[in-house]
PDB file of N, CA and C in Angstrom:
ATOM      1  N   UNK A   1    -117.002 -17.947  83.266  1.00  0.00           N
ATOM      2  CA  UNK A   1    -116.971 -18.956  82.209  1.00  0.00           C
ATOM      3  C   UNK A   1    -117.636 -20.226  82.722  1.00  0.00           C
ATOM      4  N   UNK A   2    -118.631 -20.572  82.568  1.00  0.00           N
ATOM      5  CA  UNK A   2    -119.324 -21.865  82.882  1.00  0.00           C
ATOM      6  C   UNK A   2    -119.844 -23.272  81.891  1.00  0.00           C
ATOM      7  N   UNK A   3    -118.805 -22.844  80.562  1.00  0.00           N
ATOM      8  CA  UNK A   3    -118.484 -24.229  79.812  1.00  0.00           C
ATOM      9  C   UNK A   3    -117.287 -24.706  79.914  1.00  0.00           C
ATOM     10  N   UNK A   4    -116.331 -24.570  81.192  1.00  0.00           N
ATOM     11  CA  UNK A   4    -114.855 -24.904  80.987  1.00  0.00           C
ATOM     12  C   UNK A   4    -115.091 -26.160  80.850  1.00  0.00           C
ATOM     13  N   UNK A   5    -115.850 -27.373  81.698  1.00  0.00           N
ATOM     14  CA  UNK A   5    -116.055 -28.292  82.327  1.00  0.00           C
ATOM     15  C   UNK A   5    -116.101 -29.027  80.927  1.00  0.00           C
ATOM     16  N   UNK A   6    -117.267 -28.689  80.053  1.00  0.00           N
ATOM     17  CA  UNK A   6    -117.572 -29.011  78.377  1.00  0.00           C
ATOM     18  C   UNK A   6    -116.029 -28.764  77.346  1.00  0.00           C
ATOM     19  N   UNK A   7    -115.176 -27.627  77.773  1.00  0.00           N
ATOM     20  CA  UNK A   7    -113.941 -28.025  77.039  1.00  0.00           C
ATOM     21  C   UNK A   7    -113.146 -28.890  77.412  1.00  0.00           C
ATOM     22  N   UNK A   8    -113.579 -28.717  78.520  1.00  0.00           N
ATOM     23  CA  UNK A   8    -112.406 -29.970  79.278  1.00  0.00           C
ATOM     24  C   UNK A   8    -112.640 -31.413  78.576  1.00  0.00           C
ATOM     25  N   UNK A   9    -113.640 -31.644  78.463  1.00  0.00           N
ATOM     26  CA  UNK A   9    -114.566 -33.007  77.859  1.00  0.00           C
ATOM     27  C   UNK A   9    -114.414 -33.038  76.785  1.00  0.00           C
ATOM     28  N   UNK A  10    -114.429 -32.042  75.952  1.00  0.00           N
ATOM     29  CA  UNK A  10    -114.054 -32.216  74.539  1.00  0.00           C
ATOM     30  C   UNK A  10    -113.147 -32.256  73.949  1.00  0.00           C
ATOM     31  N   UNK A  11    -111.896 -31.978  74.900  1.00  0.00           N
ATOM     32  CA  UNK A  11    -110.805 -32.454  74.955  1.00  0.00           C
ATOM     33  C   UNK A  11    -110.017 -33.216  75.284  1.00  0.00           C
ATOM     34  N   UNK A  12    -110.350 -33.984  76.534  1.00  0.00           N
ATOM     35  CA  UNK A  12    -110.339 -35.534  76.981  1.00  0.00           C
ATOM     36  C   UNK A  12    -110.800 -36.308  75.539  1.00  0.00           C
ATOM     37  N   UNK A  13    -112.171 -36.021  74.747  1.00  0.00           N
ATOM     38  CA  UNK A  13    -112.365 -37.021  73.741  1.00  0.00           C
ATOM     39  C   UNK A  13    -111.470 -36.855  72.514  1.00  0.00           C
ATOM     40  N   UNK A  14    -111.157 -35.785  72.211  1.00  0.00           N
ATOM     41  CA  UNK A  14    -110.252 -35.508  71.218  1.00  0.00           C
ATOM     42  C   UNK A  14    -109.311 -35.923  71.749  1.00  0.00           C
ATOM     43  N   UNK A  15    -108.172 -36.352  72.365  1.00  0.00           N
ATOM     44  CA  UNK A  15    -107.462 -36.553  72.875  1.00  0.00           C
ATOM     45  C   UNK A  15    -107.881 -38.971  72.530  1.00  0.00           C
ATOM     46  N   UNK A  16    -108.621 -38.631  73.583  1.00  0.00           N
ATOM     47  CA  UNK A  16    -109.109 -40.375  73.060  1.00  0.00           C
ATOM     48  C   UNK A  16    -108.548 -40.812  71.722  1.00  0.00           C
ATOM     49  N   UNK A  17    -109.469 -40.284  71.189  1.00  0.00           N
ATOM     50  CA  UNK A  17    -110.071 -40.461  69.198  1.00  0.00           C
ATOM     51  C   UNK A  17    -108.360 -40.527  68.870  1.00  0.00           C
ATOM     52  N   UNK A  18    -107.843 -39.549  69.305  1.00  0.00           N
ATOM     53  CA  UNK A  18    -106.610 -39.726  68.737  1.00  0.00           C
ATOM     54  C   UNK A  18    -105.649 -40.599  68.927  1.00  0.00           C
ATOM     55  N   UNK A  19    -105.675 -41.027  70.095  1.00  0.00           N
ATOM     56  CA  UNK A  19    -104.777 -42.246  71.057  1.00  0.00           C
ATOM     57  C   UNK A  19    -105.814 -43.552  70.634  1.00  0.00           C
ATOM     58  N   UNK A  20    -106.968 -43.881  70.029  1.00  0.00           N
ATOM     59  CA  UNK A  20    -106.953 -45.099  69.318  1.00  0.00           C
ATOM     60  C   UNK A  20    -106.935 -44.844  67.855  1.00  0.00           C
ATOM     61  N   UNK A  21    -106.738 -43.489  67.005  1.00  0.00           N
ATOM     62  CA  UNK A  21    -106.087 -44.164  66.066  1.00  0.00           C
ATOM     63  C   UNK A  21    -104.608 -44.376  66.047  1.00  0.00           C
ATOM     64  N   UNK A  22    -103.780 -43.468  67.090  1.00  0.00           N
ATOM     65  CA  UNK A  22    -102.296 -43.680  67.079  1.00  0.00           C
ATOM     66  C   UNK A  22    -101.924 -45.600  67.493  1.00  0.00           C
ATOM     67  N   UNK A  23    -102.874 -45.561  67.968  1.00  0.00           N
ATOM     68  CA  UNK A  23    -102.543 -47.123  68.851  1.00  0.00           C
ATOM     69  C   UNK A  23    -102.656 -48.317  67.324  1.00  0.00           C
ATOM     70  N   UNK A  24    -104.298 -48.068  66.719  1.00  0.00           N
ATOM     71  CA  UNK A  24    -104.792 -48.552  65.588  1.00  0.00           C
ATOM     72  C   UNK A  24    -103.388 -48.784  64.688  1.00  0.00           C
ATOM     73  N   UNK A  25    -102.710 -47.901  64.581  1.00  0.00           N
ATOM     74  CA  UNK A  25    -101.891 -47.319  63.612  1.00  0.00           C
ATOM     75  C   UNK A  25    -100.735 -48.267  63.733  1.00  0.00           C
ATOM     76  N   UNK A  26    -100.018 -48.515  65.238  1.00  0.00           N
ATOM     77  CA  UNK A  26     -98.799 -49.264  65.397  1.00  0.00           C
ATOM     78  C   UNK A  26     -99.283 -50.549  66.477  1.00  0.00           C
ATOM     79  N   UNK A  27    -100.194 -50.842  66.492  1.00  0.00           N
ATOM     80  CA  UNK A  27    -101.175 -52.183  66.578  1.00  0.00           C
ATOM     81  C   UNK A  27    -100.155 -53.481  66.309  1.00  0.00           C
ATOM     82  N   UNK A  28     -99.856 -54.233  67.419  1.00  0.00           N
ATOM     83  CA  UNK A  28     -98.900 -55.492  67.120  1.00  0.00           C
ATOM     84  C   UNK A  28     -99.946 -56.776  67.722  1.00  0.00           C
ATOM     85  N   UNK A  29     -99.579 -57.827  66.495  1.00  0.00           N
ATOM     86  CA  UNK A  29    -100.478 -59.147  66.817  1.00  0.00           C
ATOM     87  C   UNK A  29     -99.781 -59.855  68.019  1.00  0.00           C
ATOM     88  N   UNK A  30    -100.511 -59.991  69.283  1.00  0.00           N
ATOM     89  CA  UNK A  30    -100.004 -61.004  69.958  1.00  0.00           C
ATOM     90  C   UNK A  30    -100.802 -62.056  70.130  1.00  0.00           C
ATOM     91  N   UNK A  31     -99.745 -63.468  69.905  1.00  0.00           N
ATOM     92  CA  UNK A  31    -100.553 -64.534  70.356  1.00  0.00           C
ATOM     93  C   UNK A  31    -101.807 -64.732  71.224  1.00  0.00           C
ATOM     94  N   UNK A  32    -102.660 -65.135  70.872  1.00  0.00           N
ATOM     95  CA  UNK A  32    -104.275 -65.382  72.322  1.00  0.00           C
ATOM     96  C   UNK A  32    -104.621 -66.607  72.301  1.00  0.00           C
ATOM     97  N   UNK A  33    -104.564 -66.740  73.712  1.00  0.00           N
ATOM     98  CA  UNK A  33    -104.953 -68.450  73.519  1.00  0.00           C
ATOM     99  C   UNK A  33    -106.549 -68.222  73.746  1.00  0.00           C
ATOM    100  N   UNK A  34    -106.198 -69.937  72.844  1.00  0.00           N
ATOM    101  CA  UNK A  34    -107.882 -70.257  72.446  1.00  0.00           C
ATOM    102  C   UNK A  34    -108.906 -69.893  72.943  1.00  0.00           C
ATOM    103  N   UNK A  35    -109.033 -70.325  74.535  1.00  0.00           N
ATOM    104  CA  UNK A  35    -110.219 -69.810  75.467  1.00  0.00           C
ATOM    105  C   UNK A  35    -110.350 -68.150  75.997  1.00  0.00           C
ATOM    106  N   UNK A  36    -109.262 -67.858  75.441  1.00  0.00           N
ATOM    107  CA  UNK A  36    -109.541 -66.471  75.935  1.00  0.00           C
ATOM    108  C   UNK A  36    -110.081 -65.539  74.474  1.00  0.00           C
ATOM    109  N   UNK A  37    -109.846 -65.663  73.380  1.00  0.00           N
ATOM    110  CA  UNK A  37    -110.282 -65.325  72.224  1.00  0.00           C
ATOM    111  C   UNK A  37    -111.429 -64.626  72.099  1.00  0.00           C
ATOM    112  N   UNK A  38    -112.519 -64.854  73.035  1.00  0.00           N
ATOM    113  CA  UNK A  38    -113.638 -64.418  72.328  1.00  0.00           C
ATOM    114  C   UNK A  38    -113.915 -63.664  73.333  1.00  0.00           C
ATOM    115  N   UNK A  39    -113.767 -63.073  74.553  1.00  0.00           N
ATOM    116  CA  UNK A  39    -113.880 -62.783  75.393  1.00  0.00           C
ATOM    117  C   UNK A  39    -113.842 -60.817  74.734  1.00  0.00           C
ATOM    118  N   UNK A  40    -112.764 -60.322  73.816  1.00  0.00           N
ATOM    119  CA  UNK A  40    -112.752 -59.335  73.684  1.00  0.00           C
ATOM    120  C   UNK A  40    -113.326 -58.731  72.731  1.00  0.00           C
ATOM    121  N   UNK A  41    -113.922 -59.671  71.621  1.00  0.00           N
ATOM    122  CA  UNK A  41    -115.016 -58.996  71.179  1.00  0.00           C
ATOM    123  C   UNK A  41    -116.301 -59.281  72.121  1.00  0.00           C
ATOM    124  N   UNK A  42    -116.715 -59.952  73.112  1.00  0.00           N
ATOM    125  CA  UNK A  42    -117.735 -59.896  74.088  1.00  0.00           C
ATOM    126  C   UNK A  42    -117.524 -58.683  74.759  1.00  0.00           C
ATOM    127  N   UNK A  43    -116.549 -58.067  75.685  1.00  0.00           N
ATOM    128  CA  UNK A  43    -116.633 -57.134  76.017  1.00  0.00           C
ATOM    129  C   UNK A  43    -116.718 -55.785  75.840  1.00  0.00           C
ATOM    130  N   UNK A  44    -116.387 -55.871  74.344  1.00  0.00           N
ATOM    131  CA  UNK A  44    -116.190 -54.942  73.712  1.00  0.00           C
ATOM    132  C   UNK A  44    -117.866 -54.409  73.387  1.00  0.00           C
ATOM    133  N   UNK A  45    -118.746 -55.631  73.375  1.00  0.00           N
ATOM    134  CA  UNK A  45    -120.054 -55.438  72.754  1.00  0.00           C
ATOM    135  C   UNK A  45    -120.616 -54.689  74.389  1.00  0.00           C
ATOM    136  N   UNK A  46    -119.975 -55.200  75.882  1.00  0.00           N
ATOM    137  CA  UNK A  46    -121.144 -54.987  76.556  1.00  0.00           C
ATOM    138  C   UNK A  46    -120.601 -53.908  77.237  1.00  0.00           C
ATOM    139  N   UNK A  47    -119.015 -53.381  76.901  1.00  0.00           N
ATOM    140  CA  UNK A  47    -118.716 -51.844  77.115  1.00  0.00           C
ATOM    141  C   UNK A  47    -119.208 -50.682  76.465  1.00  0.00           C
ATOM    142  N   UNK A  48    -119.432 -51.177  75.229  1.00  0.00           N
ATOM    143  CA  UNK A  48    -119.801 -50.257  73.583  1.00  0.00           C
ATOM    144  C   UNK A  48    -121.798 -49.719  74.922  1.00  0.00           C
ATOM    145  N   UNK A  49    -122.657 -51.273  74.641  1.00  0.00           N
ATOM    146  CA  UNK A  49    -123.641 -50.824  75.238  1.00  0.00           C
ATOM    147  C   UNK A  49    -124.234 -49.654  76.543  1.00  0.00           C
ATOM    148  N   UNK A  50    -122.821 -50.806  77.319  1.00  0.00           N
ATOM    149  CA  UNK A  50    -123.141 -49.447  78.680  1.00  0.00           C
ATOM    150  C   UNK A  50    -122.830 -48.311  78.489  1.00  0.00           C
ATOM    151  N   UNK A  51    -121.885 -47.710  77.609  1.00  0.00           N
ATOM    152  CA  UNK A  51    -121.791 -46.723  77.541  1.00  0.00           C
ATOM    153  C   UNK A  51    -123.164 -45.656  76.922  1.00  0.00           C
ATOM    154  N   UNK A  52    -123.782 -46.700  75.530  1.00  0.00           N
ATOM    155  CA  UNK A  52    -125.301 -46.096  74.901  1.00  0.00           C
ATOM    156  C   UNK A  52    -126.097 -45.769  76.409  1.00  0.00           C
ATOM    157  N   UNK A  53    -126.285 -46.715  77.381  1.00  0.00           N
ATOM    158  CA  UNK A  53    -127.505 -46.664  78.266  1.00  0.00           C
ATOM    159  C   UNK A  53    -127.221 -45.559  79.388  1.00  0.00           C
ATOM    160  N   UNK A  54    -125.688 -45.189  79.376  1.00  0.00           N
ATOM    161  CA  UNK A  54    -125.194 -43.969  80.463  1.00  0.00           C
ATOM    162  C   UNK A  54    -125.738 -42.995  79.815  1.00  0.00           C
ATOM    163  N   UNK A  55    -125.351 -42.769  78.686  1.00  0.00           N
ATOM    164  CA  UNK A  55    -125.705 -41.599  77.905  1.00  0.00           C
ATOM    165  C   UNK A  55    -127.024 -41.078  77.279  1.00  0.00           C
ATOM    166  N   UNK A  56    -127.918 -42.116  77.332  1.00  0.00           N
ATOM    167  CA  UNK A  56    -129.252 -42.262  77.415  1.00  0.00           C
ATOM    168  C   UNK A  56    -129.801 -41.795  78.670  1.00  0.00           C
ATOM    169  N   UNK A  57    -129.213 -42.339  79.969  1.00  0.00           N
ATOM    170  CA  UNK A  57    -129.880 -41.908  81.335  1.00  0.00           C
ATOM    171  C   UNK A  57    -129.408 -40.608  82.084  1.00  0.00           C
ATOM    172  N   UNK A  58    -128.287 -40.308  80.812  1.00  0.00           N
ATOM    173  CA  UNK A  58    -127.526 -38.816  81.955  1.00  0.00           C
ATOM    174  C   UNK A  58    -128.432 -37.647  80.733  1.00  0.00           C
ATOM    175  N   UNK A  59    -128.706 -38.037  79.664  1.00  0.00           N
ATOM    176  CA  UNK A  59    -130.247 -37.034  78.775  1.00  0.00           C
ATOM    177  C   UNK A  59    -130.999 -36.730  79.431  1.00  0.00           C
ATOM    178  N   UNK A  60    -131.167 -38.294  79.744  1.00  0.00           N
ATOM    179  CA  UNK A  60    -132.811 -38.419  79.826  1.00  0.00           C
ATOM    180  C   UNK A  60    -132.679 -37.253  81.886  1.00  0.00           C
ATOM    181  N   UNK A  61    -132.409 -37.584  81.890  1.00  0.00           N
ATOM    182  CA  UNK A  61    -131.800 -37.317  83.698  1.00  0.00           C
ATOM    183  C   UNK A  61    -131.511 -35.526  83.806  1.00  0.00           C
ATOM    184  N   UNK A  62    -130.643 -34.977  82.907  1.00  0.00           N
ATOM    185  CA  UNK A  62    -130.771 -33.852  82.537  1.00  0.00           C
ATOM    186  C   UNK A  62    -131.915 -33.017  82.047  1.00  0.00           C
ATOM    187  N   UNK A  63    -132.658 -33.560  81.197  1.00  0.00           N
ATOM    188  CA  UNK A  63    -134.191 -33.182  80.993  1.00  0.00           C
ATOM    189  C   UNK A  63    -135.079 -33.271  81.653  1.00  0.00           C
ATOM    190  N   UNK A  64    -135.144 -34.118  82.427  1.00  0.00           N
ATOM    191  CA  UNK A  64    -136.202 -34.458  83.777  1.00  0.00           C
ATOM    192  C   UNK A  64    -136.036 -33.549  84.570  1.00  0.00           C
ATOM    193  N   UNK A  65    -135.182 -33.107  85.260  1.00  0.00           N
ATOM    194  CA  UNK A  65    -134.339 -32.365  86.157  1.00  0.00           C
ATOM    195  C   UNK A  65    -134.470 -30.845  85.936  1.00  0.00           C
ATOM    196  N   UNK A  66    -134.443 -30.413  85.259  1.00  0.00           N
ATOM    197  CA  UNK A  66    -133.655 -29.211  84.732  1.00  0.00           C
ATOM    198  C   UNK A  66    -132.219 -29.372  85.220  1.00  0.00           C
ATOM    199  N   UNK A  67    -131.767 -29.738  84.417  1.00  0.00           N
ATOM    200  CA  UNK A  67    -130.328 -29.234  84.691  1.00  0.00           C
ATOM    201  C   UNK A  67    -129.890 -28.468  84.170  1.00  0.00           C
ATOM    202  N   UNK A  68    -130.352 -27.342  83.205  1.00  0.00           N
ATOM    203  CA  UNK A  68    -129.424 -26.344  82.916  1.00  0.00           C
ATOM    204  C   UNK A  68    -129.181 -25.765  84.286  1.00  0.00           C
ATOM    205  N   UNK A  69    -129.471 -25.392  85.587  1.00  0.00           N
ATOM    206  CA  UNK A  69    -129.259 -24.542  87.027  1.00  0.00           C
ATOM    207  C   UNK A  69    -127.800 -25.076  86.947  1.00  0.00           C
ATOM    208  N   UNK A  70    -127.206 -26.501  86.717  1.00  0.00           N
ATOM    209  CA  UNK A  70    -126.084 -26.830  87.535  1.00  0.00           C
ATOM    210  C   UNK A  70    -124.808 -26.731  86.123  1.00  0.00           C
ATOM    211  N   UNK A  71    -125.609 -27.677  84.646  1.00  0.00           N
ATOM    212  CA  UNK A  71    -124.552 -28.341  83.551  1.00  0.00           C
ATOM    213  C   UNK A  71    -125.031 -27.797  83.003  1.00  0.00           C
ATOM    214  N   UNK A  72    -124.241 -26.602  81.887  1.00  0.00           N
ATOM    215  CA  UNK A  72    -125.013 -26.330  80.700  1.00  0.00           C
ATOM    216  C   UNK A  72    -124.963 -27.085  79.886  1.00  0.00           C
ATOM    217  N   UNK A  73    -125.745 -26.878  78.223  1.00  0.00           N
ATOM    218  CA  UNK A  73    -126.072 -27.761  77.405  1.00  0.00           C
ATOM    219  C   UNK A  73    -124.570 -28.177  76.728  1.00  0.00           C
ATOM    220  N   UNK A  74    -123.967 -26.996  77.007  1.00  0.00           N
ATOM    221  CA  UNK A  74    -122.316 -27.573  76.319  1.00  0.00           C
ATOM    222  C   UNK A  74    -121.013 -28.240  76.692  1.00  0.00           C
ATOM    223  N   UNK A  75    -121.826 -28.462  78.428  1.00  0.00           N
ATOM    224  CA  UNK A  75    -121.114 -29.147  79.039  1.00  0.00           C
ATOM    225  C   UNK A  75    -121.582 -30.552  79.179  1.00  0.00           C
ATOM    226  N   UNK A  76    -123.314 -30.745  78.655  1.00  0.00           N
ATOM    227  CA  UNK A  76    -123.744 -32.164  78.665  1.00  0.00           C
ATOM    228  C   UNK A  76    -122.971 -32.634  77.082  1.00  0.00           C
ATOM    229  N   UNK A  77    -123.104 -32.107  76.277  1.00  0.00           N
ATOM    230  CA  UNK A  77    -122.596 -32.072  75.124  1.00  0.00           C
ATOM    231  C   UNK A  77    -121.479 -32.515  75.017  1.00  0.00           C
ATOM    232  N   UNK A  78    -120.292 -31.870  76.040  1.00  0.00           N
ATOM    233  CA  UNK A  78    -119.082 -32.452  75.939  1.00  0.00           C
ATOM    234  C   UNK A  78    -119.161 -33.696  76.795  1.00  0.00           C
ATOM    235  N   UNK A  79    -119.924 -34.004  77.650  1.00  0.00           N
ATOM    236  CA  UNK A  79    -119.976 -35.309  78.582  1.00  0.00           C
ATOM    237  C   UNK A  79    -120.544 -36.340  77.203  1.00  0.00           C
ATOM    238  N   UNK A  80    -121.878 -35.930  76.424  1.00  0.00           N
ATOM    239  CA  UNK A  80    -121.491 -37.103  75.420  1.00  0.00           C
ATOM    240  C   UNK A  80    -121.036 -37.038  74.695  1.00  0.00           C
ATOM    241  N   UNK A  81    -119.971 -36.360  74.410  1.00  0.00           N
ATOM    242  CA  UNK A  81    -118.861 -36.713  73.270  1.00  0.00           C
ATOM    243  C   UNK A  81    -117.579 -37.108  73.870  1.00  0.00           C
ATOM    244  N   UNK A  82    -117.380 -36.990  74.980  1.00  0.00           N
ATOM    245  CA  UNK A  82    -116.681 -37.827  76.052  1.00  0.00           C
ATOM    246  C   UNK A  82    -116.775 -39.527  76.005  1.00  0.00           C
ATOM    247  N   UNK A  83    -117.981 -39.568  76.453  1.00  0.00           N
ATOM    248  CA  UNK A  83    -118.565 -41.107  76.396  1.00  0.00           C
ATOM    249  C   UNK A  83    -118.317 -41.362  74.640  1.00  0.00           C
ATOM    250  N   UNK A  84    -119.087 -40.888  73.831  1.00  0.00           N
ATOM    251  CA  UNK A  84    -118.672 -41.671  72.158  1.00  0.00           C
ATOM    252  C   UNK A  84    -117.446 -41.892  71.935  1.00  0.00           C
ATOM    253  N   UNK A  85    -116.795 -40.809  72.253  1.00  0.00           N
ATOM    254  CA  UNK A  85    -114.818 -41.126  72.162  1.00  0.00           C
ATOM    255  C   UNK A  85    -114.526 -42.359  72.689  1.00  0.00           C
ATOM    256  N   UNK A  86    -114.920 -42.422  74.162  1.00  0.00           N
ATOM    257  CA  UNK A  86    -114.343 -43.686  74.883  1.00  0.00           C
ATOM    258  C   UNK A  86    -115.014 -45.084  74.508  1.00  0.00           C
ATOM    259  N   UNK A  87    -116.690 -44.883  73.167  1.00  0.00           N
ATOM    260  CA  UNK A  87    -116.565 -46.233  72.903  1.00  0.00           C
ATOM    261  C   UNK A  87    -116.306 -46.234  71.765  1.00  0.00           C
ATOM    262  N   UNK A  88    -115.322 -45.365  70.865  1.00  0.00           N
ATOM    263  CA  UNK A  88    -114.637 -45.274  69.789  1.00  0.00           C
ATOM    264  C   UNK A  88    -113.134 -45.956  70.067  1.00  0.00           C
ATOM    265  N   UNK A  89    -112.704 -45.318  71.145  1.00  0.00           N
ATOM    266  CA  UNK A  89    -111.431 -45.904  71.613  1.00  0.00           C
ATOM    267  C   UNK A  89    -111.552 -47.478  72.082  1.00  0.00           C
ATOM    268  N   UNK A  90    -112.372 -47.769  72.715  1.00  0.00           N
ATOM    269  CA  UNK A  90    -112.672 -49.258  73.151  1.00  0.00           C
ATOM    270  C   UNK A  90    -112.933 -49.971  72.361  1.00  0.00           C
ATOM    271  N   UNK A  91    -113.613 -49.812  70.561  1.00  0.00           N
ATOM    272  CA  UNK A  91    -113.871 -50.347  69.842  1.00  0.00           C
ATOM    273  C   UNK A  91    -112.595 -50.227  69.112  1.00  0.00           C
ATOM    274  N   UNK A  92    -111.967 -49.720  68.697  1.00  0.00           N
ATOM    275  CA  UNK A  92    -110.421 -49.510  68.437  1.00  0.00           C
ATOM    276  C   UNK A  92    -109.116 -50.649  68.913  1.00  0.00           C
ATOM    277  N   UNK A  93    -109.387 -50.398  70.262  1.00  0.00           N
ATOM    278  CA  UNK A  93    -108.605 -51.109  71.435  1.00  0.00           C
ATOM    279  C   UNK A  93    -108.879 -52.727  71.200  1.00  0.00           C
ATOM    280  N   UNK A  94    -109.969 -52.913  71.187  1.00  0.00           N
ATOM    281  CA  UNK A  94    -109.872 -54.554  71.530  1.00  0.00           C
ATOM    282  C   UNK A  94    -110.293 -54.960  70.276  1.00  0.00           C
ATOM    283  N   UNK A  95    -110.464 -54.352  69.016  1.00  0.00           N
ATOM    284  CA  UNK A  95    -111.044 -54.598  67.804  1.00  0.00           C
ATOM    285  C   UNK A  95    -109.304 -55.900  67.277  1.00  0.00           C
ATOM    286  N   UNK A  96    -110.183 -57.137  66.986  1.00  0.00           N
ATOM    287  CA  UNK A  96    -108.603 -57.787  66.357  1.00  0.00           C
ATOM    288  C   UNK A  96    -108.473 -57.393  65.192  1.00  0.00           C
ATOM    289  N   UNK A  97    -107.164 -57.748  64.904  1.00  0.00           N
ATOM    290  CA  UNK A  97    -106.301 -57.093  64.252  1.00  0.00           C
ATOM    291  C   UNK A  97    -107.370 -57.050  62.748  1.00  0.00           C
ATOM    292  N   UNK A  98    -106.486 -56.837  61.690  1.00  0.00           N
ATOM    293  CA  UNK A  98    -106.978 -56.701  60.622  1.00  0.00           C
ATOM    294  C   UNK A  98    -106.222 -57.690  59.826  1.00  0.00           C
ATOM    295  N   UNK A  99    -106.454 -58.530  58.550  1.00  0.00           N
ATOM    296  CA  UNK A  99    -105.587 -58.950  57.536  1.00  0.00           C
ATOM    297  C   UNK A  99    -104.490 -58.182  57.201  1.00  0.00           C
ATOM    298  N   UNK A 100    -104.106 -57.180  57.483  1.00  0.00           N
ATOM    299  CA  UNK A 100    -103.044 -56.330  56.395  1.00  0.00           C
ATOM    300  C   UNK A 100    -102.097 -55.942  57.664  1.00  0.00           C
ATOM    301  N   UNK A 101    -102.778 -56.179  58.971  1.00  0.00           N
ATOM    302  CA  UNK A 101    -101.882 -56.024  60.146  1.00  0.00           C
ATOM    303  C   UNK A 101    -100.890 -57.323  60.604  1.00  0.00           C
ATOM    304  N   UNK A 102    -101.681 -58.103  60.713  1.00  0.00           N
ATOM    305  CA  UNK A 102    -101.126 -59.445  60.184  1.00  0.00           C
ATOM    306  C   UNK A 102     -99.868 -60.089  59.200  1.00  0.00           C
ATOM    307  N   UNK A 103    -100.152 -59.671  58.356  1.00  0.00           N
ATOM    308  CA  UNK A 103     -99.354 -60.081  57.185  1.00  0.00           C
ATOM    309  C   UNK A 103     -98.147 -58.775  57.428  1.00  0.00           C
ATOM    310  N   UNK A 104     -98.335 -57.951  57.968  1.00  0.00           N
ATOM    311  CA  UNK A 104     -97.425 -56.824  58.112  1.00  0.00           C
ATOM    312  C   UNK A 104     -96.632 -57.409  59.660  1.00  0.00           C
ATOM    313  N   UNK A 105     -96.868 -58.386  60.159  1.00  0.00           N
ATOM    314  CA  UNK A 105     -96.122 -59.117  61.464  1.00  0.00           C
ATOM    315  C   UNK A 105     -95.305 -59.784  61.096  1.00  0.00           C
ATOM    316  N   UNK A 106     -96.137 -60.461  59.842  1.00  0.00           N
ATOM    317  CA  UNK A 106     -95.999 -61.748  59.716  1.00  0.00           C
ATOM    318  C   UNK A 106     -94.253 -61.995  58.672  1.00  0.00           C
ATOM    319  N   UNK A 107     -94.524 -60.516  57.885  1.00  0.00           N
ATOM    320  CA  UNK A 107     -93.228 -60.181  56.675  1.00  0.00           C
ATOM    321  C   UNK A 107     -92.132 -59.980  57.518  1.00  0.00           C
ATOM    322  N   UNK A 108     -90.853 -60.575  57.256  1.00  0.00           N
ATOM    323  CA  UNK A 108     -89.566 -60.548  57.824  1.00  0.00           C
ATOM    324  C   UNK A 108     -89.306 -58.820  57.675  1.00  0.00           C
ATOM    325  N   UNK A 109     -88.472 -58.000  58.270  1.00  0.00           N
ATOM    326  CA  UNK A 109     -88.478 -56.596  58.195  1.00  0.00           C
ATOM    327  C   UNK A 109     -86.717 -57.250  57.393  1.00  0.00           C
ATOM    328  N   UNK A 110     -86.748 -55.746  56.205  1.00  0.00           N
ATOM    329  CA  UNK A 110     -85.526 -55.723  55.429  1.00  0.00           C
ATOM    330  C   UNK A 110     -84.462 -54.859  55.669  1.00  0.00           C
TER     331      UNK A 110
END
């Protein structure tokens, strides 16, 4: 069997995808002070990127190469759907809150 490596990966991301919408889902507003505020949609932009330019250079790097001898195509496959999960989850993660998350803090519980 020489795609375990590719299920393994595609299950690490499924696994992701699911743990930021479970997180998305029960998401609590905490206070941020001022100077730190902007910092997580900044990182969020230059984690989201590095992840495009890994996945761009482990293609491009695989095609140059031949790498089918070592990774098959369904194990590069699961490596980038690995990486999209994790900047699905990261965009998830540090994404602030929403209006309706908010106001759902904000309502006294009955």
């Amino acid at each position: 069997m020489t795609g375990w490596a590719g299920v393994v990966m595609f299950a690490l991301g499924a696994w992701l995808i699911g743990s930021a919408l479970m997180r998305r889902r029960r998401q609590r507003v905490a206070p941020v002070r001022a100077e730190l505020a902007g910092f997580g949609a900044m990182m969020r932009s230059l984690i989201i990127g590095a992840l495009v330019l890994v996945g761009i250079k482990v293609t491009l790097m695989y095609l140059a190469f031949g790498g089918d001898g070592l990774f098959s195509g369904f194990n590069l496959a699961g490596l980038e759907f690995l990486l999209a999960s994790y900047g699905v989850w990261v965009f998830v993660t540090l994404a602030p809150a929403s209006p309706a998350t908010r106001a759902r803090e904000i309502e006294p519980a009955a």
